[in-house]
N, C-alpha and C. Protein backbone atom coordinates (compact mmCIF):
# COMPACT_ATOMS: atom_id res chain seq x y z
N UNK A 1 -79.67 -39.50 -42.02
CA UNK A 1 -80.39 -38.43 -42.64
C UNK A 1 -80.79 -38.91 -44.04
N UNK A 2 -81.87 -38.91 -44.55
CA UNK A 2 -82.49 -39.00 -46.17
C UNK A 2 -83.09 -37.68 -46.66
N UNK A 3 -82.49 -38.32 -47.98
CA UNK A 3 -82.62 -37.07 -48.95
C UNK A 3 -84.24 -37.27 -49.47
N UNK A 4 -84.81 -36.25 -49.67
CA UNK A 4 -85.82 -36.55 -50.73
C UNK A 4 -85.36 -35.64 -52.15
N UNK A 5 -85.96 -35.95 -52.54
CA UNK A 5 -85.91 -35.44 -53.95
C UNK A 5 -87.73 -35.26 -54.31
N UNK A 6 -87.21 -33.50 -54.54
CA UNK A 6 -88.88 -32.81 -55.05
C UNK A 6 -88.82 -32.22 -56.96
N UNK A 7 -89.87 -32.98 -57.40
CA UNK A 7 -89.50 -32.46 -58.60
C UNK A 7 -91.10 -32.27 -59.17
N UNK A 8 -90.87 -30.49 -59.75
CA UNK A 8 -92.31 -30.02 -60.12
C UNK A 8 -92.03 -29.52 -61.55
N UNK A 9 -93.47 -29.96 -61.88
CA UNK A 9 -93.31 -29.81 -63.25
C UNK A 9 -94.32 -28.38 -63.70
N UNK A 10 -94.13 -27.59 -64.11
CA UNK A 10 -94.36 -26.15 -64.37
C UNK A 10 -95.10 -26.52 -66.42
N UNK A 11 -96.47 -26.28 -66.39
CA UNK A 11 -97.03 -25.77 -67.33
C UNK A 11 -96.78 -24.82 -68.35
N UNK A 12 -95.60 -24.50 -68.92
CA UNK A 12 -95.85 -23.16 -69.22
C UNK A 12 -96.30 -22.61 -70.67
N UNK A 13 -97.55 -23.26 -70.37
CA UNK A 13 -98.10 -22.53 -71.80
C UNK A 13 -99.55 -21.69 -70.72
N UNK A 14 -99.94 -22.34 -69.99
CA UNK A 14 -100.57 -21.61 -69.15
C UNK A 14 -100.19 -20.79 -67.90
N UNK A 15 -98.87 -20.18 -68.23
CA UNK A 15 -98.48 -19.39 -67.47
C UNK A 15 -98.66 -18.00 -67.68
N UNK A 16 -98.79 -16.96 -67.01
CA UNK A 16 -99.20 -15.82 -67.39
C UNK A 16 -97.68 -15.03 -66.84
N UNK A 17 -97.01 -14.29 -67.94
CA UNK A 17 -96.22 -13.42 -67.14
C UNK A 17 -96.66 -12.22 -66.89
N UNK A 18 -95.94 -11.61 -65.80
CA UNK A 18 -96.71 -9.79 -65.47
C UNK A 18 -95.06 -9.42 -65.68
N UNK A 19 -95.08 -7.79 -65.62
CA UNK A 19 -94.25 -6.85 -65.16
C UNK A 19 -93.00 -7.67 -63.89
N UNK A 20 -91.62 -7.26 -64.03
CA UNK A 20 -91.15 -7.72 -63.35
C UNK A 20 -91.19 -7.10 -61.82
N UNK A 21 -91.13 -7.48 -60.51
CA UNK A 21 -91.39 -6.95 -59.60
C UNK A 21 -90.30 -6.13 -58.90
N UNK A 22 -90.25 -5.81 -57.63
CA UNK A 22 -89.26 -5.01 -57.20
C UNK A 22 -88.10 -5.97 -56.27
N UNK A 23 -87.10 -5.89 -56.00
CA UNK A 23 -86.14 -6.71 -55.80
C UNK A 23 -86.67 -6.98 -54.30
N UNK A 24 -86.59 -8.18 -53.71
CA UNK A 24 -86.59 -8.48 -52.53
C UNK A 24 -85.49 -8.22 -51.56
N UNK A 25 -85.88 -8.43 -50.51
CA UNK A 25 -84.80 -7.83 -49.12
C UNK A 25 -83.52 -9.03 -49.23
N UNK A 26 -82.50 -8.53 -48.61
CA UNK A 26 -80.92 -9.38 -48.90
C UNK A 26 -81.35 -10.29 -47.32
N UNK A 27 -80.85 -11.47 -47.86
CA UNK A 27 -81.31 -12.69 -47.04
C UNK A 27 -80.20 -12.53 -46.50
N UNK A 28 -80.29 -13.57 -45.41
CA UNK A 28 -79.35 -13.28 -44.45
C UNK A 28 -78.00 -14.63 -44.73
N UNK A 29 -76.81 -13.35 -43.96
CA UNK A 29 -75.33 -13.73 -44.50
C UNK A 29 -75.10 -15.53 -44.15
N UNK A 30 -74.57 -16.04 -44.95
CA UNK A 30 -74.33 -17.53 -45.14
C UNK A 30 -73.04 -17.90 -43.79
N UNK A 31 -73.47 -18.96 -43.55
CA UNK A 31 -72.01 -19.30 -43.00
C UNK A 31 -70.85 -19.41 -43.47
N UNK A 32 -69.30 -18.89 -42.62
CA UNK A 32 -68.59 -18.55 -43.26
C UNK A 32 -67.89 -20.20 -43.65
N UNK A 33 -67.30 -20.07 -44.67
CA UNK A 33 -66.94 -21.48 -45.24
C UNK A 33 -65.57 -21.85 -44.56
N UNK A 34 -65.40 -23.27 -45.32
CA UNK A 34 -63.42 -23.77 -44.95
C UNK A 34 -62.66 -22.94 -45.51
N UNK A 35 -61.89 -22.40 -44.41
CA UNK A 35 -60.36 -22.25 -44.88
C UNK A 35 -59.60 -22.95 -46.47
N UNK A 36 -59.44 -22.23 -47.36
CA UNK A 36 -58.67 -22.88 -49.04
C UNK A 36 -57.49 -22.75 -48.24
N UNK A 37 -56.79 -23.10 -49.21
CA UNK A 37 -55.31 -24.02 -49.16
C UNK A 37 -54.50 -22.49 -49.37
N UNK A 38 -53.27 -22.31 -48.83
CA UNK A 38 -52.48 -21.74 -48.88
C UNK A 38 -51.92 -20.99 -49.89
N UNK A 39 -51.67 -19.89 -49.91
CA UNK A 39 -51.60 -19.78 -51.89
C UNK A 39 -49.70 -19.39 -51.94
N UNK A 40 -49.42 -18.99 -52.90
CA UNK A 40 -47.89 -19.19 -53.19
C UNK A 40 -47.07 -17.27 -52.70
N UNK A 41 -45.76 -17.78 -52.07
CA UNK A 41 -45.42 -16.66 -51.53
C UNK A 41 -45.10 -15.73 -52.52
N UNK A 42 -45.44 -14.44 -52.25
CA UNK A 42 -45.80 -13.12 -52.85
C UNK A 42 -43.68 -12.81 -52.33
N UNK A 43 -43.35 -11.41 -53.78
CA UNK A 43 -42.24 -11.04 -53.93
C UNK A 43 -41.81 -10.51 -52.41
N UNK A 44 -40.82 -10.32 -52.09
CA UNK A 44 -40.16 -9.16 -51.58
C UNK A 44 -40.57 -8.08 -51.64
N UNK A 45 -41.14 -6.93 -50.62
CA UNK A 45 -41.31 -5.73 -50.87
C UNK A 45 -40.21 -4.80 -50.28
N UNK A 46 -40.35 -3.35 -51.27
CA UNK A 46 -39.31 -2.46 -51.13
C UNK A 46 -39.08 -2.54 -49.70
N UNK A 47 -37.47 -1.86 -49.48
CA UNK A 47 -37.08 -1.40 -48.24
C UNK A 47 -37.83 -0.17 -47.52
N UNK A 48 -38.54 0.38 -46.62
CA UNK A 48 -39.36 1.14 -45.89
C UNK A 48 -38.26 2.36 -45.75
N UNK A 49 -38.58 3.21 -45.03
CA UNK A 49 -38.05 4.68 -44.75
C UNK A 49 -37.17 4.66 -43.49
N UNK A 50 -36.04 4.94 -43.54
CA UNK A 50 -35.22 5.11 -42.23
C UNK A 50 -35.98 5.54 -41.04
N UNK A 51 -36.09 4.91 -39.81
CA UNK A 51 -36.37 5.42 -38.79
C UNK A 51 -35.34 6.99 -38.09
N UNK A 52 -36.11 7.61 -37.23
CA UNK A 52 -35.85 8.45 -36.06
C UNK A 52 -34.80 7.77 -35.51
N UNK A 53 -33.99 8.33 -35.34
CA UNK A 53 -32.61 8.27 -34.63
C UNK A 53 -32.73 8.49 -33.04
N UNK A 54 -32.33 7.18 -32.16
CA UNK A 54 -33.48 6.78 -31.10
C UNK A 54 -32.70 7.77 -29.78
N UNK A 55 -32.53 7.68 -28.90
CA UNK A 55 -31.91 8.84 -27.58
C UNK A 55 -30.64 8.28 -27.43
N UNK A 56 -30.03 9.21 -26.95
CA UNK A 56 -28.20 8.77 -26.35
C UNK A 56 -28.26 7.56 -25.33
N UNK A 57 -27.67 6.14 -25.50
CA UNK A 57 -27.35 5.39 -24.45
C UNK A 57 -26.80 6.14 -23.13
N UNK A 58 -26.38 5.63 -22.99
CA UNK A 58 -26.47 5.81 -20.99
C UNK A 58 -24.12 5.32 -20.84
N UNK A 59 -23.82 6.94 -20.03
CA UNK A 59 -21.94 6.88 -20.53
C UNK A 59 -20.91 5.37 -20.14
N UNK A 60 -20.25 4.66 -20.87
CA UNK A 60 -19.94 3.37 -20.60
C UNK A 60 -19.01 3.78 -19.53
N UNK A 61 -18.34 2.87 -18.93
CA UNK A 61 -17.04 2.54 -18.02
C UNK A 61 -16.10 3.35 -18.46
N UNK A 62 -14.91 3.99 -17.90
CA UNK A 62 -13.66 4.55 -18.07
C UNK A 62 -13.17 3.55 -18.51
N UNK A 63 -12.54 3.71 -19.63
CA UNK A 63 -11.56 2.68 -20.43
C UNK A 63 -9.74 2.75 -19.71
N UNK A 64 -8.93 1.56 -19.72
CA UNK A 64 -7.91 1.62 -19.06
C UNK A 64 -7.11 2.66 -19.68
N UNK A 65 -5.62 2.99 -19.00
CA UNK A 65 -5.42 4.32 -19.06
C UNK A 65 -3.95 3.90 -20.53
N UNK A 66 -3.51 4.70 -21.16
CA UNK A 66 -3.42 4.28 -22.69
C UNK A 66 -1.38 4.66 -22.19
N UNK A 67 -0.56 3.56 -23.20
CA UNK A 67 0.34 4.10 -22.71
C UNK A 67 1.19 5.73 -22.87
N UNK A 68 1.82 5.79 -22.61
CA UNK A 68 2.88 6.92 -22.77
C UNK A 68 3.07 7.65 -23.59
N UNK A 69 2.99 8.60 -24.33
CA UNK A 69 3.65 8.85 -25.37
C UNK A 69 4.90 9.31 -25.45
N UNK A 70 5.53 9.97 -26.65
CA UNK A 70 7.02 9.91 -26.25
C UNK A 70 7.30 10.98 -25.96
N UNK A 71 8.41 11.18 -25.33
CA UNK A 71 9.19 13.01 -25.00
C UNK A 71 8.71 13.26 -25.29
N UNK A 72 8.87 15.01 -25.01
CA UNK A 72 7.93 16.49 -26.30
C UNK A 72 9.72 16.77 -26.46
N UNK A 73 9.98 17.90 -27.39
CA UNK A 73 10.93 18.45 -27.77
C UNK A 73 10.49 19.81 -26.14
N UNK A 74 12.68 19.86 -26.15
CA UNK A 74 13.16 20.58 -24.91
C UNK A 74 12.91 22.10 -24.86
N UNK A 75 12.02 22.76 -24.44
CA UNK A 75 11.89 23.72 -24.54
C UNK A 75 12.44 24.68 -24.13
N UNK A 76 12.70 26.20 -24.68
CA UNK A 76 13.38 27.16 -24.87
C UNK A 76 13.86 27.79 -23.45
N UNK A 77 15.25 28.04 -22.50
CA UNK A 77 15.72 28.01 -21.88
C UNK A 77 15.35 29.50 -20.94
N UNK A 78 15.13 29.44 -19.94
CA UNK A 78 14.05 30.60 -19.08
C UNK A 78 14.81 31.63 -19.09
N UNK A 79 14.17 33.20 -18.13
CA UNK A 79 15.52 33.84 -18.28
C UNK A 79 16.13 33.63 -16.72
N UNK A 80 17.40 34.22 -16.66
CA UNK A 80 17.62 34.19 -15.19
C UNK A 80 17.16 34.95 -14.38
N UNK A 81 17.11 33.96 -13.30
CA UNK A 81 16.44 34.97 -12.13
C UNK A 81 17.19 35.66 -10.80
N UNK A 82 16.52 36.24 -10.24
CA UNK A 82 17.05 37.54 -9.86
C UNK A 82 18.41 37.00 -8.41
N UNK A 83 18.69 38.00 -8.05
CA UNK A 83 19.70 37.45 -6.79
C UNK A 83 18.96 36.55 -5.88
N UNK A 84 19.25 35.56 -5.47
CA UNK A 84 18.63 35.44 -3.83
C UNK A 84 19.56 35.67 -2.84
N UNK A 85 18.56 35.77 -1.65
CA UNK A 85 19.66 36.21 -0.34
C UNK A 85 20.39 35.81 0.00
N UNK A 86 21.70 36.23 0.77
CA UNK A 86 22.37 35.58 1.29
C UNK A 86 22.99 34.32 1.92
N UNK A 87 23.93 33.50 1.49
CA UNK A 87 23.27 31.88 2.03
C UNK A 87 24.30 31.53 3.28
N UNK A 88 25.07 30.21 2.65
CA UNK A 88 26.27 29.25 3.41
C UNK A 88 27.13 29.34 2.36
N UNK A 89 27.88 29.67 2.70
CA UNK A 89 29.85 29.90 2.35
C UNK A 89 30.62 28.38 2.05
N UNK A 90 29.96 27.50 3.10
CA UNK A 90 30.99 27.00 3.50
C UNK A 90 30.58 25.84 4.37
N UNK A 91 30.92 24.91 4.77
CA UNK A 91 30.90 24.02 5.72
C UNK A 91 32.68 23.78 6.76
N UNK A 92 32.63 23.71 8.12
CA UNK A 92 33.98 23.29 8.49
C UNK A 92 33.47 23.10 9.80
N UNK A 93 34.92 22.30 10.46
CA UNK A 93 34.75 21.36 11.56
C UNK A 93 35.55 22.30 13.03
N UNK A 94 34.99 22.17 14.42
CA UNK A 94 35.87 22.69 15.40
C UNK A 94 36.30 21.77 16.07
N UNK A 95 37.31 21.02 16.87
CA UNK A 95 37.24 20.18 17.66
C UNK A 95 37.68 20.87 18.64
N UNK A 96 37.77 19.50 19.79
CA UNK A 96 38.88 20.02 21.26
C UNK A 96 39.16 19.18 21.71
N UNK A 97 40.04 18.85 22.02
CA UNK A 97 40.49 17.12 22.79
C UNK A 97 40.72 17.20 24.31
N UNK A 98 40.21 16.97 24.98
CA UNK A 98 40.16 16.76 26.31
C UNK A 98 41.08 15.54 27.14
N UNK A 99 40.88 15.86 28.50
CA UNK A 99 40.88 14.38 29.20
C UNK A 99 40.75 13.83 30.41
N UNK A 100 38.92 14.88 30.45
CA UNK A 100 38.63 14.71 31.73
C UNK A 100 37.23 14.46 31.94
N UNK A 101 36.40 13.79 33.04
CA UNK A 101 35.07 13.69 32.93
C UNK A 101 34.41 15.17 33.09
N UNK A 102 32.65 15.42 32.64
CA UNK A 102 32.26 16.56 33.01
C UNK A 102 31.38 16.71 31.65
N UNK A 103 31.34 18.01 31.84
CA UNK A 103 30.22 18.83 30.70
C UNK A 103 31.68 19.21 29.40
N UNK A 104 31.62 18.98 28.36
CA UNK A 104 32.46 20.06 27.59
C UNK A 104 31.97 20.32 26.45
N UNK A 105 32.10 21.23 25.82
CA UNK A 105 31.18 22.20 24.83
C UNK A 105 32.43 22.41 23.32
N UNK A 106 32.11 22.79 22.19
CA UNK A 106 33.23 23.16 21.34
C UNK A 106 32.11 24.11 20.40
N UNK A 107 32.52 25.24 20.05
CA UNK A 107 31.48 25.99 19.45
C UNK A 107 32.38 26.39 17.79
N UNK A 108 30.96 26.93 17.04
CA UNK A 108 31.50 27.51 15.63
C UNK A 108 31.97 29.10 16.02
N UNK A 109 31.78 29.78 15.05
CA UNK A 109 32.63 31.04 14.47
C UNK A 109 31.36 31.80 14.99
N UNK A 110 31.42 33.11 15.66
CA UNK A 110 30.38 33.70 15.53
C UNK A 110 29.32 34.16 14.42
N UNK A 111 28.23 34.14 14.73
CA UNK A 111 27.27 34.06 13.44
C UNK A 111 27.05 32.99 12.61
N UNK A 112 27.81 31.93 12.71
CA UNK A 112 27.61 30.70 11.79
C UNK A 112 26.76 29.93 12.95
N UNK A 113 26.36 28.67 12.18
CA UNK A 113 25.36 27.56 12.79
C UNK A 113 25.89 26.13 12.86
N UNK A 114 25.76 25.56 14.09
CA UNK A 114 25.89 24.28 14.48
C UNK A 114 25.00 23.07 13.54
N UNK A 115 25.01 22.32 12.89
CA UNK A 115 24.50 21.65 12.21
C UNK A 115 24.64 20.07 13.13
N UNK A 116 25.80 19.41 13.42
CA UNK A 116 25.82 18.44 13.74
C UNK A 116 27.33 17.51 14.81
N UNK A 117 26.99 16.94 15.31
CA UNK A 117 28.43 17.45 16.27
C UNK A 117 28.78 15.94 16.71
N UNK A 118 29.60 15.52 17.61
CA UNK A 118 29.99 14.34 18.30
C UNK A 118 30.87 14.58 19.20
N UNK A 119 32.05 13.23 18.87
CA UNK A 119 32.67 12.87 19.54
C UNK A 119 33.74 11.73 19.53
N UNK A 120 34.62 11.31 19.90
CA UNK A 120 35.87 10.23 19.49
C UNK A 120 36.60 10.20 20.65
N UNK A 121 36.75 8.63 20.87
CA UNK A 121 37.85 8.28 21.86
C UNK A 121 38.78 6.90 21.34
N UNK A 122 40.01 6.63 21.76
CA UNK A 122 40.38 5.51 21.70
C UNK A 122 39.83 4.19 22.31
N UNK A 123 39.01 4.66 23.56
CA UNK A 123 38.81 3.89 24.74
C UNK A 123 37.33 3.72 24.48
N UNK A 124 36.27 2.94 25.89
CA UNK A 124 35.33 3.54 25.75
C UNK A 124 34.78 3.97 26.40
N UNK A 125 34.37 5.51 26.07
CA UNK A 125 34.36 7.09 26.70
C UNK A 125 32.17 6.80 27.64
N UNK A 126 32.74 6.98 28.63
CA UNK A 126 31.47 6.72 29.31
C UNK A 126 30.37 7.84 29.00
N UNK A 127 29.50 8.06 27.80
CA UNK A 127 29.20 9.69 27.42
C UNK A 127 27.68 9.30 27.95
N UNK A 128 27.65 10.31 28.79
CA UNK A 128 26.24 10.35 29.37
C UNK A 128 24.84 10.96 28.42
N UNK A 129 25.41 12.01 27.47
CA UNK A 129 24.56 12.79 26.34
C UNK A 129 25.88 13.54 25.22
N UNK A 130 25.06 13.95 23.95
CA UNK A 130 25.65 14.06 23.00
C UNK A 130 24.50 14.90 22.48
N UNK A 131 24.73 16.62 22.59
CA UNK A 131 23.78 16.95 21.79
C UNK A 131 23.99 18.33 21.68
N UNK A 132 23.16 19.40 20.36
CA UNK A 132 23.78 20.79 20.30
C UNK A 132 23.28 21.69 21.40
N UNK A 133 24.09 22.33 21.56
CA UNK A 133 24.28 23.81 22.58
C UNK A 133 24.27 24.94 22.04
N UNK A 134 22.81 24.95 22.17
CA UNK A 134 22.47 26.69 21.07
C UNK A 134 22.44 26.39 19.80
N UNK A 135 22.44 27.22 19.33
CA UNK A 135 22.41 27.71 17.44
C UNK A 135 23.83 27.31 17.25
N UNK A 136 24.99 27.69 18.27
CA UNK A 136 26.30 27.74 17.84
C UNK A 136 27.14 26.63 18.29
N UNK A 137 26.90 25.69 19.09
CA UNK A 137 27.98 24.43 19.43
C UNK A 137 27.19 23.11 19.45
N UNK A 138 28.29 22.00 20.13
CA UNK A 138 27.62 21.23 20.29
C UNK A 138 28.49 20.74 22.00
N UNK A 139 27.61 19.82 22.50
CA UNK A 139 28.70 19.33 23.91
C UNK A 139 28.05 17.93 24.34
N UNK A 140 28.93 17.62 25.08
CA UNK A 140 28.69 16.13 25.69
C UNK A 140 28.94 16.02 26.89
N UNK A 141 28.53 14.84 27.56
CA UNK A 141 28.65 14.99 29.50
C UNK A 141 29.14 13.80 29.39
N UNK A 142 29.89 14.00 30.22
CA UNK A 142 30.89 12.65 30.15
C UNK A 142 30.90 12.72 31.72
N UNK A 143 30.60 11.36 32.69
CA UNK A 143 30.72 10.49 33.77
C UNK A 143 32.09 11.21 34.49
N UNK A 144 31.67 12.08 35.48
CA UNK A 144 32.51 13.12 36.30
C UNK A 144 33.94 12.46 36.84
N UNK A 145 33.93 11.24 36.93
CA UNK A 145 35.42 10.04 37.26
C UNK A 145 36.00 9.94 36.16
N UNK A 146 35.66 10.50 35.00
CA UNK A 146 36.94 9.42 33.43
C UNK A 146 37.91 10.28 33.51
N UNK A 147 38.67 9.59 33.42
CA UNK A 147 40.02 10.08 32.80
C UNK A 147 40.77 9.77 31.92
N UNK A 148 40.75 10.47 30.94
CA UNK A 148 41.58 9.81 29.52
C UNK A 148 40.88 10.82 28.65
N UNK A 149 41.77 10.33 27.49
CA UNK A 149 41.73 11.17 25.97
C UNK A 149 40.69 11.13 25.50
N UNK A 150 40.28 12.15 24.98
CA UNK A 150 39.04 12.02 23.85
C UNK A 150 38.99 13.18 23.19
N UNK A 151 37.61 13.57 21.84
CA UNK A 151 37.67 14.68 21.21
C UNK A 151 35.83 15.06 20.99
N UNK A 152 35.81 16.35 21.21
CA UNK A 152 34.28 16.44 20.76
C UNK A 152 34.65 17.20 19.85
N UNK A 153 33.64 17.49 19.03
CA UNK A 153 33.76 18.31 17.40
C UNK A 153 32.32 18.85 17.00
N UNK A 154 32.26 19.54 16.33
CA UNK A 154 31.13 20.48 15.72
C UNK A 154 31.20 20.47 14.42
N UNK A 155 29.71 20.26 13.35
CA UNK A 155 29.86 20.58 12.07
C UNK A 155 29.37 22.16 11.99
N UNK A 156 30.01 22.90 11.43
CA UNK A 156 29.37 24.45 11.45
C UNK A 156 29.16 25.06 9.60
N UNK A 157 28.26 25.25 9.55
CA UNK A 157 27.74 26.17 8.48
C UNK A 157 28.55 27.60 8.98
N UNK A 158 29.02 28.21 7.55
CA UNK A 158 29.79 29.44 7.68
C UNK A 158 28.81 30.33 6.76
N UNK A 159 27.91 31.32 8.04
CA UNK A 159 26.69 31.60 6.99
C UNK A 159 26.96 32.98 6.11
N UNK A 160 27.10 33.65 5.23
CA UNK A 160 27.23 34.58 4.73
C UNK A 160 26.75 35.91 5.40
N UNK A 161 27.57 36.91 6.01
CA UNK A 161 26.83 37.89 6.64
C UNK A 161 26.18 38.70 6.01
């Protein structure tokens, strides 16, 4: 590319000036130029305004369960309460000693209750069953041929009439 170079030379003794004229129309915008150099960092500005206080998270996990704490103090002693009904007296035993095979039975006291019952031999007693008879005894079957000693027995509740 070459440059020229224009150079005019202006008269001005034979120049005539007039009135100045009216401003001409704005030419059109220039291209925008280079990027300048970086300039130097500006202060710290104030701290801004507390935000809105944002929605409730979402409920975490059950936390493990915490230990013990200690006793409470023993509290004040109830009042008593009223009669209850009638009960058990008592516990006691019936036996019967035998010494023969068969059915045999040993019963409680009238009105009392059989709770739990057996049986005893020296030998060994051929017992076919072992079990209570009614509300009120208990009995065992013993192999219709034995012969010899033995004992059946009853536990009896002595119930309060």
């Amino acid at each position: 590319m070459s440059i020229r170079r224009l150079v005019v030379e202006i008269d001005t003794a034979n120049v005539n000036v007039g009135d100045k004229g009216d401003a001409g129309a704005a030419g059109a915008t220039g291209a925008t130029g280079a990027t300048g150099p970086a300039g130097t960092r500006g202060a710290t500005g104030a701290t801004g305004l507390t935000g809105a206080t944002g929605a409730t998270g979402a409920t975490g996990a059950t936390g493990l369960t915490g230990a013990a704490g200690p006793t409470g103090a023993q509290g004040i002693q109830g009042e008593q309460g009223i009669q209850g009904p009638a009960g058990v007296l008592g516990v006691y035993n019936r036996s019967r000693s035998t010494n023969s095979g068969g059915n045999v039975r040993v019963n409680c006291d009238a009105g009392d209750r059989a709770v739990s019952g057996g049986f005893s031999a020296d030998d060994a007693l051929p017992v076919i069953s072992s079990q209570p008879a009614g509300l009120r005894g208990w009995q065992i079957l013993v192999e219709e041929d034995y012969v010899g000693a033995y004992q059946i027995f009853v536990v009896c509740l002595d119930i309060a009439a």
